[in-house]
Structure formats: C-alpha cells, structure tokens
Protein backbone atom coordinates (compact mmCIF):
# COMPACT_ATOMS: atom_id res chain seq x y z
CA UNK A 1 135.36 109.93 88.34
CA UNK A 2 137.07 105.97 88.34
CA UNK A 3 133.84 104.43 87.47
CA UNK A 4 131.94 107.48 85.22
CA UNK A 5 128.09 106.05 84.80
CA UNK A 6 126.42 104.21 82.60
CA UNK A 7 123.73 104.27 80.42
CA UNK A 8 121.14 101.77 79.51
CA UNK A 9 119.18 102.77 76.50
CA UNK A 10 116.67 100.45 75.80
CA UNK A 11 114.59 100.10 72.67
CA UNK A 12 110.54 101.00 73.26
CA UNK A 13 108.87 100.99 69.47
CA UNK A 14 105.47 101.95 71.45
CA UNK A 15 106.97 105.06 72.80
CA UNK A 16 109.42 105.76 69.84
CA UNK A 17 106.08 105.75 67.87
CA UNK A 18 104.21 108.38 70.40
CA UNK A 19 107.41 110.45 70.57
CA UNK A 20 107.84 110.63 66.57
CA UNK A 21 104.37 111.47 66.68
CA UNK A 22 104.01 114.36 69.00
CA UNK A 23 107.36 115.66 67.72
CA UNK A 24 106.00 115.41 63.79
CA UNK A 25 103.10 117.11 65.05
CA UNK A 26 105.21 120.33 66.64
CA UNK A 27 107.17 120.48 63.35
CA UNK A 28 104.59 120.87 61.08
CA UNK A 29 102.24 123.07 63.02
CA UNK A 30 105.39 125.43 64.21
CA UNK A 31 105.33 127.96 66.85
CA UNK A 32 102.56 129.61 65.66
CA UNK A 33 100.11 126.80 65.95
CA UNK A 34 96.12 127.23 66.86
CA UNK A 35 95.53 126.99 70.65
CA UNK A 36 92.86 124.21 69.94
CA UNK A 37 95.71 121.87 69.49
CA UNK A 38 97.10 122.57 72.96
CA UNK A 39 94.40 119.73 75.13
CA UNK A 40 95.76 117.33 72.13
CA UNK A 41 99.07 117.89 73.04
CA UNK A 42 99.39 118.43 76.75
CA UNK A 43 97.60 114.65 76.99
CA UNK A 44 99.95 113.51 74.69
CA UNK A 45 102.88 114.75 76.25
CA UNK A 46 101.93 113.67 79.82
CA UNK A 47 101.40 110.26 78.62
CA UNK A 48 105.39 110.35 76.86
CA UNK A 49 106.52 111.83 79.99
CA UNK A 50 105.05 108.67 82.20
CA UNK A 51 106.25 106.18 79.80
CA UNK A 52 109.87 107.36 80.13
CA UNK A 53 109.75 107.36 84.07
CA UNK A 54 107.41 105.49 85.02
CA UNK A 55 107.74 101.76 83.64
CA UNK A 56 105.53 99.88 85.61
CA UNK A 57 103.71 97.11 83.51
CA UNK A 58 100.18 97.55 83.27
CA UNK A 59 98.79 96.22 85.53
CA UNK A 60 100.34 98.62 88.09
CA UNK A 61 99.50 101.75 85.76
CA UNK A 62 96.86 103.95 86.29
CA UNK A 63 97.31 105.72 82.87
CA UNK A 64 94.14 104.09 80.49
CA UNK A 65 91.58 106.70 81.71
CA UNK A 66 94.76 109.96 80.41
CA UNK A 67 94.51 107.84 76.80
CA UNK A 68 90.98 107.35 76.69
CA UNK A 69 90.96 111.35 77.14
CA UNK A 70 94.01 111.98 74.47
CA UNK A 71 91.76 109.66 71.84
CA UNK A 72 88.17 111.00 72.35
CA UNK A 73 90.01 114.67 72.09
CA UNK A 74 92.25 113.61 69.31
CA UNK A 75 88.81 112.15 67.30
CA UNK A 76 86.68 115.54 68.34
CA UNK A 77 89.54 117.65 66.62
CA UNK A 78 89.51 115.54 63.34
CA UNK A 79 87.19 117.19 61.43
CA UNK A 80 88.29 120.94 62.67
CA UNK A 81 91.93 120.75 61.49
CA UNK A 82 93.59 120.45 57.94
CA UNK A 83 96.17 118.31 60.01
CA UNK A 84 93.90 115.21 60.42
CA UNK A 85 96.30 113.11 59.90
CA UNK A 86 98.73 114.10 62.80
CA UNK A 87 96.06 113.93 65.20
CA UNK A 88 95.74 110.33 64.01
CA UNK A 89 99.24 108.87 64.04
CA UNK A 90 99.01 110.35 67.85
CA UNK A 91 95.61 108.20 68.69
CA UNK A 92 97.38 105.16 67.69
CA UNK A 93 100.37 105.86 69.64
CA UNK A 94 98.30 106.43 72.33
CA UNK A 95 96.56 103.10 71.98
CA UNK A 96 99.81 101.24 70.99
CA UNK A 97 100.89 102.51 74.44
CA UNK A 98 98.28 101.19 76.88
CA UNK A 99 98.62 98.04 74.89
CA UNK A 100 102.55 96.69 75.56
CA UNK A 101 104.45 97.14 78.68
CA UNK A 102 107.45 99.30 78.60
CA UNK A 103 110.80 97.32 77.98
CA UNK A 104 112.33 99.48 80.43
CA UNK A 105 110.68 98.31 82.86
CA UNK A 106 111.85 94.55 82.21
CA UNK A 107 115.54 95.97 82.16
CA UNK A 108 115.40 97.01 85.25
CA UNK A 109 113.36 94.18 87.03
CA UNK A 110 116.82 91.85 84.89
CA UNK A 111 118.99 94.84 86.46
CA UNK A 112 118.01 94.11 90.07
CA UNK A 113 117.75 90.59 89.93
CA UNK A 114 121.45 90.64 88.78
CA UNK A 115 122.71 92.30 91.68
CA UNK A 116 120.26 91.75 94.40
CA UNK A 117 117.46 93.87 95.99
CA UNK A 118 119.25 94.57 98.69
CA UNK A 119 122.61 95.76 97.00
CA UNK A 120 120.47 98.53 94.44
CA UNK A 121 118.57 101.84 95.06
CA UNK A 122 116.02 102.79 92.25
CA UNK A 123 115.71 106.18 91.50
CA UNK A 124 112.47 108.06 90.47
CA UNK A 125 111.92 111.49 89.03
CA UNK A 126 109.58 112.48 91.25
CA UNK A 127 107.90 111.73 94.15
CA UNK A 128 104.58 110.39 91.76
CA UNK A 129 107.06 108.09 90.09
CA UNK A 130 108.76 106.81 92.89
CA UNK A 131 105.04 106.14 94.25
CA UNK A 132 104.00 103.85 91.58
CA UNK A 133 107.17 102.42 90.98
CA UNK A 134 107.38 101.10 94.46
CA UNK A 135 103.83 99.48 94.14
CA UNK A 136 105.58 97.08 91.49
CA UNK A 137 108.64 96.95 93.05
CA UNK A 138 107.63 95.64 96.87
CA UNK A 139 107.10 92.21 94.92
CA UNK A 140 110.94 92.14 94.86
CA UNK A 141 112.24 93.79 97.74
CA UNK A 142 113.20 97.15 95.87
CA UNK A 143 113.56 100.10 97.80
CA UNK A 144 112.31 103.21 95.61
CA UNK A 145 113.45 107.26 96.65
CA UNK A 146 113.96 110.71 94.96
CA UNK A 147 117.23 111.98 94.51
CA UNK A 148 116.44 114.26 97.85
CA UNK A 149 116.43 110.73 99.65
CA UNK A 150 119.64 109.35 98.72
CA UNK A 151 121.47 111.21 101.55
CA UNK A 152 120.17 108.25 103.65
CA UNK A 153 120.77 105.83 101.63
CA UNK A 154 122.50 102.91 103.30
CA UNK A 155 127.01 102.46 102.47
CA UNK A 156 126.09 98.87 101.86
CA UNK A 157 124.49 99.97 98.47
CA UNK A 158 126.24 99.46 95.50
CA UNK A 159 124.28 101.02 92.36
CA UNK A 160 121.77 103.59 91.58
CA UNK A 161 119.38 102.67 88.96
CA UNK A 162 117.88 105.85 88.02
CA UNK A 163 114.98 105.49 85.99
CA UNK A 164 115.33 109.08 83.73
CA UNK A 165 117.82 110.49 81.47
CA UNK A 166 120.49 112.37 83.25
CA UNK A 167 119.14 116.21 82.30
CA UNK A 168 115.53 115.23 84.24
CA UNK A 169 116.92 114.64 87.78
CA UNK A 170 119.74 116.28 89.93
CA UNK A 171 122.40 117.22 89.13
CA UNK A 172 124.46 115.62 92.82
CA UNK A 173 122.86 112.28 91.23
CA UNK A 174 126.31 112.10 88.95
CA UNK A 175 128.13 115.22 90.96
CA UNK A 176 127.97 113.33 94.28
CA UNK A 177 126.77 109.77 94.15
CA UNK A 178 125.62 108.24 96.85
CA UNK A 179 126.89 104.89 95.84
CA UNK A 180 129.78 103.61 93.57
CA UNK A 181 128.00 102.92 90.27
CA UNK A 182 125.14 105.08 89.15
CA UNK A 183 123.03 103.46 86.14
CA UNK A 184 120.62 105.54 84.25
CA UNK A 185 117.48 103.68 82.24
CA UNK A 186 115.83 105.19 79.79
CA UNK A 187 114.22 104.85 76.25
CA UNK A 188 116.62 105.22 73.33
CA UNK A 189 113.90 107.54 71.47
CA UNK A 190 114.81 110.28 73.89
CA UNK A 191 118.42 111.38 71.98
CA UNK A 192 119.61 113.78 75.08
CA UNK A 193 122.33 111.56 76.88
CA UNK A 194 124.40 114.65 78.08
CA UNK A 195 125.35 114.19 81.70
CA UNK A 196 125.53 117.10 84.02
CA UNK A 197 129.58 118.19 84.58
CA UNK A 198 130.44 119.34 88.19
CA UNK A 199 129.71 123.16 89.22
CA UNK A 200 132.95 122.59 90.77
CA UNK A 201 135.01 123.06 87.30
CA UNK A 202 134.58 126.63 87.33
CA UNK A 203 137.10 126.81 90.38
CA UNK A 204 139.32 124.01 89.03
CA UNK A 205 142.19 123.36 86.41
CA UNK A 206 140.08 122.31 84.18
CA UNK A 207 136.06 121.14 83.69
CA UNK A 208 135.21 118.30 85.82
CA UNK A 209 133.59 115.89 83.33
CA UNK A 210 131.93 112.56 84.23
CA UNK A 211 132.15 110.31 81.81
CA UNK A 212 129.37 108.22 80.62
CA UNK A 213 128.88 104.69 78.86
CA UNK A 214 125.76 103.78 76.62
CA UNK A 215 124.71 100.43 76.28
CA UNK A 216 122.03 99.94 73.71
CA UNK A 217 119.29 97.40 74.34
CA UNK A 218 116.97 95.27 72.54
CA UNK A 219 114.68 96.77 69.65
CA UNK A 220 116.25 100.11 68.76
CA UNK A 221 114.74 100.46 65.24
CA UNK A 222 113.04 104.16 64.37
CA UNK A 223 109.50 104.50 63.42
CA UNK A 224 109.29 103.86 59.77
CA UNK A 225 108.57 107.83 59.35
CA UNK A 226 111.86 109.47 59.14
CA UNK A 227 111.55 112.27 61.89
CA UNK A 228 113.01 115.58 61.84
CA UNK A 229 116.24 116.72 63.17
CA UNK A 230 116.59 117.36 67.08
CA UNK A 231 117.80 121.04 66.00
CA UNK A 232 114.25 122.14 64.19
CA UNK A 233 111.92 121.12 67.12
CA UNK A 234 111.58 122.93 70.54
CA UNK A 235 110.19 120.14 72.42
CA UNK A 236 109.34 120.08 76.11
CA UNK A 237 109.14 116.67 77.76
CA UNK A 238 108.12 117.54 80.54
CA UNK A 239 104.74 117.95 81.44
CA UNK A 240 103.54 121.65 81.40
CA UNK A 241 100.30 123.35 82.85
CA UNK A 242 98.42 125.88 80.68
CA UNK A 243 98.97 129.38 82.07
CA UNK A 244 97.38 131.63 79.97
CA UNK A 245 98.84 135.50 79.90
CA UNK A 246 98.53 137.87 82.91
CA UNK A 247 95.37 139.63 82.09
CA UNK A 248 94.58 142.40 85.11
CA UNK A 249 96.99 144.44 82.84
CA UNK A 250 99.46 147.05 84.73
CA UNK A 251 97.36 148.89 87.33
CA UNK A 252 97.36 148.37 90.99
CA UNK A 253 94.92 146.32 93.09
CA UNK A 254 92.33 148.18 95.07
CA UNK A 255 91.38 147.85 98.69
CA UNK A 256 89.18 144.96 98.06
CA UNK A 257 92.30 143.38 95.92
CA UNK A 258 95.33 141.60 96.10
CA UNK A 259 98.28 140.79 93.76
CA UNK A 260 98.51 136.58 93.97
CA UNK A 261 100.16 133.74 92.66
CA UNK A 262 98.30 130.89 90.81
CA UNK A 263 99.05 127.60 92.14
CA UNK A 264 98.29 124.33 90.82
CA UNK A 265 97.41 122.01 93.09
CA UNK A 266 97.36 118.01 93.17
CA UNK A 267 93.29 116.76 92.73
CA UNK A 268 92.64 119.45 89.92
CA UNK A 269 92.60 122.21 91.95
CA UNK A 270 94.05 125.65 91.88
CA UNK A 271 94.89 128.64 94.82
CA UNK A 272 95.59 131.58 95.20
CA UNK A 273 98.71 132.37 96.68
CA UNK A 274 99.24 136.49 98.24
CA UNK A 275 102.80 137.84 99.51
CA UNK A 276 101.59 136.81 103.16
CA UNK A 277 104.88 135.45 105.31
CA UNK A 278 103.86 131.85 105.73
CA UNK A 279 101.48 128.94 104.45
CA UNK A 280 100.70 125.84 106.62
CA UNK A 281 102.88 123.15 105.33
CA UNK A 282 103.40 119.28 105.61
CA UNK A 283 106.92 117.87 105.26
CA UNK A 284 106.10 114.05 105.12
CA UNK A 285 109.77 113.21 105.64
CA UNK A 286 109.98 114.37 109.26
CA UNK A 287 109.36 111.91 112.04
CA UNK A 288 105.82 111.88 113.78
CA UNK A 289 104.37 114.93 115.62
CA UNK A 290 107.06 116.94 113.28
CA UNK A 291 105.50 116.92 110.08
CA UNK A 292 103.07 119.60 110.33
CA UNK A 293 105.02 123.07 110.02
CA UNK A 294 104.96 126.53 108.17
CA UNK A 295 106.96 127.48 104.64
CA UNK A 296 107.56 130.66 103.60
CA UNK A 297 105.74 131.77 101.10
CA UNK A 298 108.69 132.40 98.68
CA UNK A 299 109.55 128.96 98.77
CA UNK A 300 106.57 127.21 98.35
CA UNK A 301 107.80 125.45 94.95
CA UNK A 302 106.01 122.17 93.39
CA UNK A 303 106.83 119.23 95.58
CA UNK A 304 105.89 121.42 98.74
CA UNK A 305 102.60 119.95 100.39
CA UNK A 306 99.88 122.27 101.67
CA UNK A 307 97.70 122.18 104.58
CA UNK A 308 94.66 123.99 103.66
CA UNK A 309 90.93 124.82 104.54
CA UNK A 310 88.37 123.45 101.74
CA UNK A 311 86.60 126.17 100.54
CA UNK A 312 87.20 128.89 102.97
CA UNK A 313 91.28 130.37 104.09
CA UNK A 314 92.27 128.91 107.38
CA UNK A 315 92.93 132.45 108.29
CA UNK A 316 89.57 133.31 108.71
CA UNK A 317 89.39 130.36 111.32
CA UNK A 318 92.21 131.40 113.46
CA UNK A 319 91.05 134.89 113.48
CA UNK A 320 87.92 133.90 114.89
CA UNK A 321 88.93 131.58 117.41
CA UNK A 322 91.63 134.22 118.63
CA UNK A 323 88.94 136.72 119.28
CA UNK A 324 86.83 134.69 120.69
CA UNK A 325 89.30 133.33 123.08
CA UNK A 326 90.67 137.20 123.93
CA UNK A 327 87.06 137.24 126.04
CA UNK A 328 86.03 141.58 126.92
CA UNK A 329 89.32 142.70 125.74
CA UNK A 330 88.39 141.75 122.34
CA UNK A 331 86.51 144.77 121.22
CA UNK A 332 89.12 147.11 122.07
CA UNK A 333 91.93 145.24 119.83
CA UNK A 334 89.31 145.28 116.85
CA UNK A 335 88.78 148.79 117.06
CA UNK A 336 92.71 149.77 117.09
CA UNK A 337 93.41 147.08 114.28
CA UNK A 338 90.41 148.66 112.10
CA UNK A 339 91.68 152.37 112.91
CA UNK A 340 95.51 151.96 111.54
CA UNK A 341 94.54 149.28 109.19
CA UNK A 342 92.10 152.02 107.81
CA UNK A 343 94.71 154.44 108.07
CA UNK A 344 97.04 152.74 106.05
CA UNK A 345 94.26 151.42 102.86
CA UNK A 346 93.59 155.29 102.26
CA UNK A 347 97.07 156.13 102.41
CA UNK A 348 97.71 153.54 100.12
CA UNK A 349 95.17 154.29 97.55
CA UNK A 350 96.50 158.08 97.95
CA UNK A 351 100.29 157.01 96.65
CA UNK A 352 100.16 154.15 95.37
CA UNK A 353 102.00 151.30 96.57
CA UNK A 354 105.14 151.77 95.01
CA UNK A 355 105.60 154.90 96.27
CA UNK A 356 104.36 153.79 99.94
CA UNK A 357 106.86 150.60 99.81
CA UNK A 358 109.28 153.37 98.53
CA UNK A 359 108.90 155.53 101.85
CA UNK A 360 108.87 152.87 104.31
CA UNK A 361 111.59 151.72 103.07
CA UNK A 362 113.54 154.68 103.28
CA UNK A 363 112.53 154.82 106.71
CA UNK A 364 114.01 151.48 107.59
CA UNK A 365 111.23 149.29 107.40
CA UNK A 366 113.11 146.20 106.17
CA UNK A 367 110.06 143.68 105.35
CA UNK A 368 107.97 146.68 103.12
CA UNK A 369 107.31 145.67 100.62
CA UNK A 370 104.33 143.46 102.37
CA UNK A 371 102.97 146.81 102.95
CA UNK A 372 99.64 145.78 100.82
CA UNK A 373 99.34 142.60 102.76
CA UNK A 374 99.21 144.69 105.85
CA UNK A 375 95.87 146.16 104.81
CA UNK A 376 93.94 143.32 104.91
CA UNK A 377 91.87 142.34 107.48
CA UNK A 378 93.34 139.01 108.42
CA UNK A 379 97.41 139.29 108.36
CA UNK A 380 97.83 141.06 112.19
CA UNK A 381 100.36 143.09 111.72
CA UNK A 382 104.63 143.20 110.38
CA UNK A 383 106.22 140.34 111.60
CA UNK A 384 109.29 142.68 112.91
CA UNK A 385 108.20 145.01 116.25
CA UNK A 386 110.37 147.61 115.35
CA UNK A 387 108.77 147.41 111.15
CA UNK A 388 105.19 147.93 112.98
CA UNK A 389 106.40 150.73 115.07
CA UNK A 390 107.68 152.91 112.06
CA UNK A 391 104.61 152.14 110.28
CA UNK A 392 102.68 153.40 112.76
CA UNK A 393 104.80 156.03 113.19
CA UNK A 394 104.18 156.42 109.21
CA UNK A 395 100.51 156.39 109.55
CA UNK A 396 100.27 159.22 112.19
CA UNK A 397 98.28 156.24 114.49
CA UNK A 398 99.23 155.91 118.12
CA UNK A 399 101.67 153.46 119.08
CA UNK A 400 99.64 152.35 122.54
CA UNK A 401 97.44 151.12 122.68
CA UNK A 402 97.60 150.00 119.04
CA UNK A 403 100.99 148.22 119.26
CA UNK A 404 100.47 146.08 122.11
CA UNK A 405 96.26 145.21 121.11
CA UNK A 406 98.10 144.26 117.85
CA UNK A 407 100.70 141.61 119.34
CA UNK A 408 98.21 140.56 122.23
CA UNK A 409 95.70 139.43 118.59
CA UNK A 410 98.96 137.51 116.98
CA UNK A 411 99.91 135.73 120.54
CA UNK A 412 96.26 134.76 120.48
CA UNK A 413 96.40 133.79 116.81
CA UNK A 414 99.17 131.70 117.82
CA UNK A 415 97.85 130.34 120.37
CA UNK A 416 95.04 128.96 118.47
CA UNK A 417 97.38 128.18 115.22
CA UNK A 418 99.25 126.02 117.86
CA UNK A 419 96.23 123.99 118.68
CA UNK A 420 94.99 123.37 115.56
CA UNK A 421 98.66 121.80 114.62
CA UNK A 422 98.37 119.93 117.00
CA UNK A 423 94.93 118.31 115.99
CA UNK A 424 96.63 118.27 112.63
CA UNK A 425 99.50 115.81 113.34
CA UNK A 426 97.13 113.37 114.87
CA UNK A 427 95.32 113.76 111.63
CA UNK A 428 97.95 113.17 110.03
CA UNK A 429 99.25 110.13 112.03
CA UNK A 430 96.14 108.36 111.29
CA UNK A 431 96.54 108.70 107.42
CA UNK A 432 97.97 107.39 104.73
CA UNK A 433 101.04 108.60 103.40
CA UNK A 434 101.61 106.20 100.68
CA UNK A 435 98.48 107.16 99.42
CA UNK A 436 99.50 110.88 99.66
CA UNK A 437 102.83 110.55 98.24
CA UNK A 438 100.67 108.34 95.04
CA UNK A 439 97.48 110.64 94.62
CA UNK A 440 99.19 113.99 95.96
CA UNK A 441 96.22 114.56 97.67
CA UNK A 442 95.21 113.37 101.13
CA UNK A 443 91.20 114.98 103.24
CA UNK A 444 91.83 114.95 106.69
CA UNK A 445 88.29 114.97 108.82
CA UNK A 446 88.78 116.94 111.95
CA UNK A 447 86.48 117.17 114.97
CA UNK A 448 86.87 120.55 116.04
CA UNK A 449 83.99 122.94 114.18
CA UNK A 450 85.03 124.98 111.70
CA UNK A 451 88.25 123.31 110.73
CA UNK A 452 86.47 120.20 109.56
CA UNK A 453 87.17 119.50 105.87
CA UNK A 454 90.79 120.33 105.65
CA UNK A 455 93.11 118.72 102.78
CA UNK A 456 97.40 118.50 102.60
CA UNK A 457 97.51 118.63 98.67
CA UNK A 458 100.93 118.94 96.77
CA UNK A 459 101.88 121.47 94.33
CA UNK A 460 102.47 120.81 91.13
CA UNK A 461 103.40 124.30 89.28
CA UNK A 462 103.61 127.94 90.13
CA UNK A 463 102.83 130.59 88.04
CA UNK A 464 105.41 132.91 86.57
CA UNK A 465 103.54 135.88 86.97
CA UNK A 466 100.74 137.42 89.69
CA UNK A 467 97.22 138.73 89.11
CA UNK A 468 95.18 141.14 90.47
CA UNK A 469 92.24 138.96 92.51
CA UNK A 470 89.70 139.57 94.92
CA UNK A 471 91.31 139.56 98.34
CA UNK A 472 88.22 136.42 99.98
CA UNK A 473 89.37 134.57 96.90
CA UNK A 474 93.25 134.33 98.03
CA UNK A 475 94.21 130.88 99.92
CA UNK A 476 90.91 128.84 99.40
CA UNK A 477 91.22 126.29 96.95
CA UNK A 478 89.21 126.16 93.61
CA UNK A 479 88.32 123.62 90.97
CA UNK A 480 91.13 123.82 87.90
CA UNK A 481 91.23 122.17 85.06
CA UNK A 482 94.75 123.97 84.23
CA UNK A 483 96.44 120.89 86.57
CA UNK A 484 95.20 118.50 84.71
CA UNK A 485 97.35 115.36 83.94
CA UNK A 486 100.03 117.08 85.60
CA UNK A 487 102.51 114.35 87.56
C-alpha cells in the first residue's frame, strides 16, 4: 500500500504493428466473420500472446516454425477473401516479428542488472513462459517462477519483475506481494494497465486500491494506421482453442456411451475426460517419490499434468492385472460385478438417468449422480460402502456376496495401482523436468508389459460443455489439431 507498483511500458513497433493488425482485422470482419478466418487468427494471436510474455531474444525462441504457419495460411487465404489486404498487413507483422528482438526483453535484462540477480524474482505467466524465460535467464543468475511459486520465495528478495500486464496473472501478485516492490513489464501497445484492487474492500471502510506508476520506455510511437477505439473491439489476448458447438444434441448416452469432457492436451493431443472420481496425476513441485498422485476429476484444470496410457485407458491395465492377481477367486467376483452392473444398465435405460440419479438420491446415496459411471465395466463400484449398499439395495441384487467380491476387485485394483506408482516415480526420477515444464509433454518407457508407452502431458484447456462418446474412447489420448499453438 506504501510502495503501490510500478509499471514499465516499453515501446515494441514489431508487436504494436501485429497487434494493430489482428485488432484491424476483428473490426472490420465483426462478430459475424467466416470461420475460414479463424486458423489466420488463432496463429496470429498465439504469436501476440508470446511476444508480450515471453521476451526472450531469438535465439532462445522457438516461435519461427508458428510464423512460417501464420504466413503460408495467411497467403492460401488471399485469393478466397475480399479482405486481402488484412490478411497481408498480418504476414508482415508476422515476419517483422521473427525479425527484431522484443525491447522488453532488454528492459528487463537493464532491470536486473540494476539491482542484482540475486536481489530480483522474475515472474512468468505461465509455467511455458517461465520455461523459456529461464533458458535466457541462467546466463545471468535469474531465478524464473509462476505466481504459485512465490510463496517460497526467499525474504532477502527485493522486487518482482513480472513479465505481463497486471489483468494476465494473479491477482495475490499486487494483493499480497511476496516482496516489497512489484514491477510489471509489458508492451505499451497493450492499453489495459488496470491493477487488480483487494477482495478484501468489500469487508472494509472503503475499496482497497493499489496504486500503480507507469513509466513509459523507449519507442512508443503507434503504427502509422490509426486503429480503432478499445471500446469497438472484443479482443481476446489470450490464446484460445477451437471448440466447436456440442453436437450429440440433448438425448442421453446409451449403454455403450458416456457423457465426457474434451481435453486438450500438451503435444497436440486431445482426451476424453468421463465423471469417473480420479485421474492419475503428476504434481512436479513435490519432492521425489511424491510426485506421482491422483486429482479429482473436477479439478483437473489446465496446468494439471496427466499420467496416461498411449493409446489404450490405464484402466483397462489395472483391471487386468487385479484379476489376474485375485488367482480362482477371480471368476466368482466377475460374475457378481457383471450381474448388478447388468442390473443397473437396464434399469438405467428403463428411467433414464435423471430420474435414476433422482431416486438414489432420495434414498441417500450422496455421490449419485456417478450413477452412469457405475455401469461401465471398468469403475468397480461407489467409492462410499454405505452408497454401494443402497444401490444394491436399489437394484434388487444381493448384498453378499456381491458387496464384498466388489471391494475384494478395488483392494486388488489398488494393489496393482500402487505398484505401478511406484514404477512411475522412478520413471519419473530419471526424467527431465525442465524439459517437461518447456515442451509440456514428457514419454516415460516402462519395463513392466502392458504399461510400456505411458506419457505425463499437461493440459492446456477444458471444454465448457460434455459430449456423448463411445465409452473405449474415454481416457486414451488422440491426435488434435484443436491444441494447436496453444502455450
């Protein structure tokens, strides 16, 4: 509150050129523009996005092969539009920025040398950016984080340099700094400079403002082309994946079928994601032999890393090593898991699912509304005792021996799901992080058979609405161009 921040805002006429470009483009094609501009501008708008956070010079960039793509598209589309022209003005951008290094990035290589390596944090926007920025900035001593990292950021620090405009990164990165000063750098050709006010005003006298102070740096001139005001463009920065629309329509899935999440994975790939309890997960933050874990499903949000089975679900694995491991007694459990799991599919497709979450619900079964992921063949059984009890209760099936063959499968499951983690965090010990953390995408070669071929790959976006899939297609990752570009 003494202090407030500042705000360098440095002049960049390559990227006030791509930015006047793109946003020229948006106002004169309007919300109801042709899809076939959308590759155009998706390229276009990845390639803004990088030059604002990631300032690098180029010879630590990796970004020439995204603006060889945004030109050969751009040229491809010239002679299909009436808007040539745009798609023009955003080639040469494009080239103009592979050509000069950002002048951000010299600001804050001056910035640190000022005050010393060891007396500064840097700042990325994400955990790509902080990747390549710490590539460059090893050569100086510069120690690189997200604004999840700055918890642990040494009391010996002095400033933050925070290499985004306030509205991109957390809000705590003004709210509750982790070191006296806080210094944002970012291009003067993005106009936003607003910085977040406390969530703490709402139960105070009055609004708790910080207060901010812009210093404008080197070549702040505007592209010769007047641009439009701020108010007549909706303009995303940041980069967004192409969704589509939901297209499996209103109608339930089937017994084969499964309502699932797309989400886009690092590598250009895609998965399905069903209402299951848990995903295999990889926290590369946690200390050795720790790292390997499970997340809910509900919070599996991009920036959460994956552990996953290339071209097959890991479920199908466990399964089978579970039943092979339950030896004679393993016939019996698969005949009681088929019989209520059969049960519960017709009475399914007799109400509806709706109306069966509906009635287990009213019955006190607390986690129903999984009651479709029951039915599949791979998901044992509720997570809850008492949940599987009413259910079976529900279904009209016996509770023994069904109950306990059900929970003898999981501890097996377990069992074998405990193994494999294990084989996993060696894995993982062995690899690269770095490399993770910079590609978002790591293969892991296992010797055990059948788990051979498994991948920790970090997500990038989640859909905002489910579709109606093929249950064998749920959890096995797929080839997607939809994450393309995406940081």
């Amino acid at each position: 509150m003494q202090n407030g921040v500042s705000i360098f805002a440095v002049g960049d006429p390559a990227g006030a050129q791509l930015n006047a470009a793109i946003r020229r483009c948006l106002f004169v094609l309007g919300d109801e523009r042709s899809e076939v501009w959308d590759d155009v501008l998706r390229a276009a708008n990845v390639l803004r996005w990088r030059r604002m956070t990631q300032p690098q010079p180029r010879q630590f960039q990796v970004q020439q092969s995204l603006i060889d793509e945004l030109v050969r598209r751009a040229q491809r589309l010239r002679n299909l539009v009436a808007e040539g022209s745009l798609l023009d003005q955003i080639a040469e951008a494009a080239q103009a920025i592979g050509e000069t290094d950002c002048p951000t990035g010299d600001v804050l290589l001056e910035s640190i040398d000022e005050v010393g390596p060891d007396q500064c944090i840097v700042v990325a926007s994400n955990g790509t950016a902080r990747a390549g920025l710490q590539r460059w900035l090893d050569q100086v001593g510069s120690e690189v984080v997200v604004a999840s990292q700055l918890d642990k950021v040494a009391p010996s620090i002095d400033i933050s340099y925070v290499i985004a405009p306030p509205t991109f990164v957390s809000t705590s990165v003004v709210t509750a700094p982790a070191t006296p000063e806080v210094t944002f750098i970012m291009p003067t050709w993005f106009r936003n400079r607003s910085v977040p006010s406390s969530s703490l005003g709402a139960h105070a006298e009055g609004p708790i403002v910080v207060h901010s102070t812009v210093h404008q740096i080197g070549d702040i001139a505007e592209p010769s082309s007047a641009e439009v005001d701020d108010e007549a463009i909706t303009d995303f920065y940041f980069p967004e994946p192409a969704w589509g629309t939901r297209t499996s329509g209103d109608r339930e899935p089937n017994s084969e079928e499964v309502e699932a999440r797309k989400i886009l994975l690092a590598g250009g790939q895609g998965l399905w994601l069903d209402d299951g309890e848990r995903i295999r997960s990889l926290d590369p933050r946690q200390p050795e032999g720790a790292r390997v874990a499970y997340e809910a499903v509900p919070d599996v949000v991009p920036g959460t890393y994956l552990v996953l089975r290339e071209g097959e679900s890991e479920r199908g694995v466990m399964y089978d090593r579970a039943i092979a491991a339950l030896g004679t007694a393993a016939p019996g459990i698969v005949a009681t898991q088929a019989h209520w799991k059969g049960l519960l599919q017709a009475r399914l497709k007799r109400l509806g699912y709706r109306r069966a979450m509906a009635d287990l619900e009213e019955l006190g079964v607390r986690s129903s509304g999984q009651v479709r992921a029951w039915a599949g063949p791979l998901l044992i059984c509720p997570q809850r005792d008492a949940d599987f009890g009413l259910l079976l209760e529900w279904l009209g099936a016996p509770s023994q021996p069904t109950h306990g063959n059900a929970i003898s499968l999981r501890r097996a499951v377990y069992r074998a799901s405990a193994d494999l983690r294990k084989e996993l965090e060696a894995a993982v010990g062995r690899a690269d992080l770095v490399a993770l953390e910079r590609d978002g995408i790591l293969h892991l070669d296992l010797p055990s058979e059948g788990i051979r071929g498994m991948i920790v790959a970090r997500v990038l976006a989640k859909a905002p609405f489910t579709e109606i899939v093929g249950r064998h297609q749920v959890r096995v990752p797929f080839k997607d161009r939809s994450a393309e570009w995406l940081d």
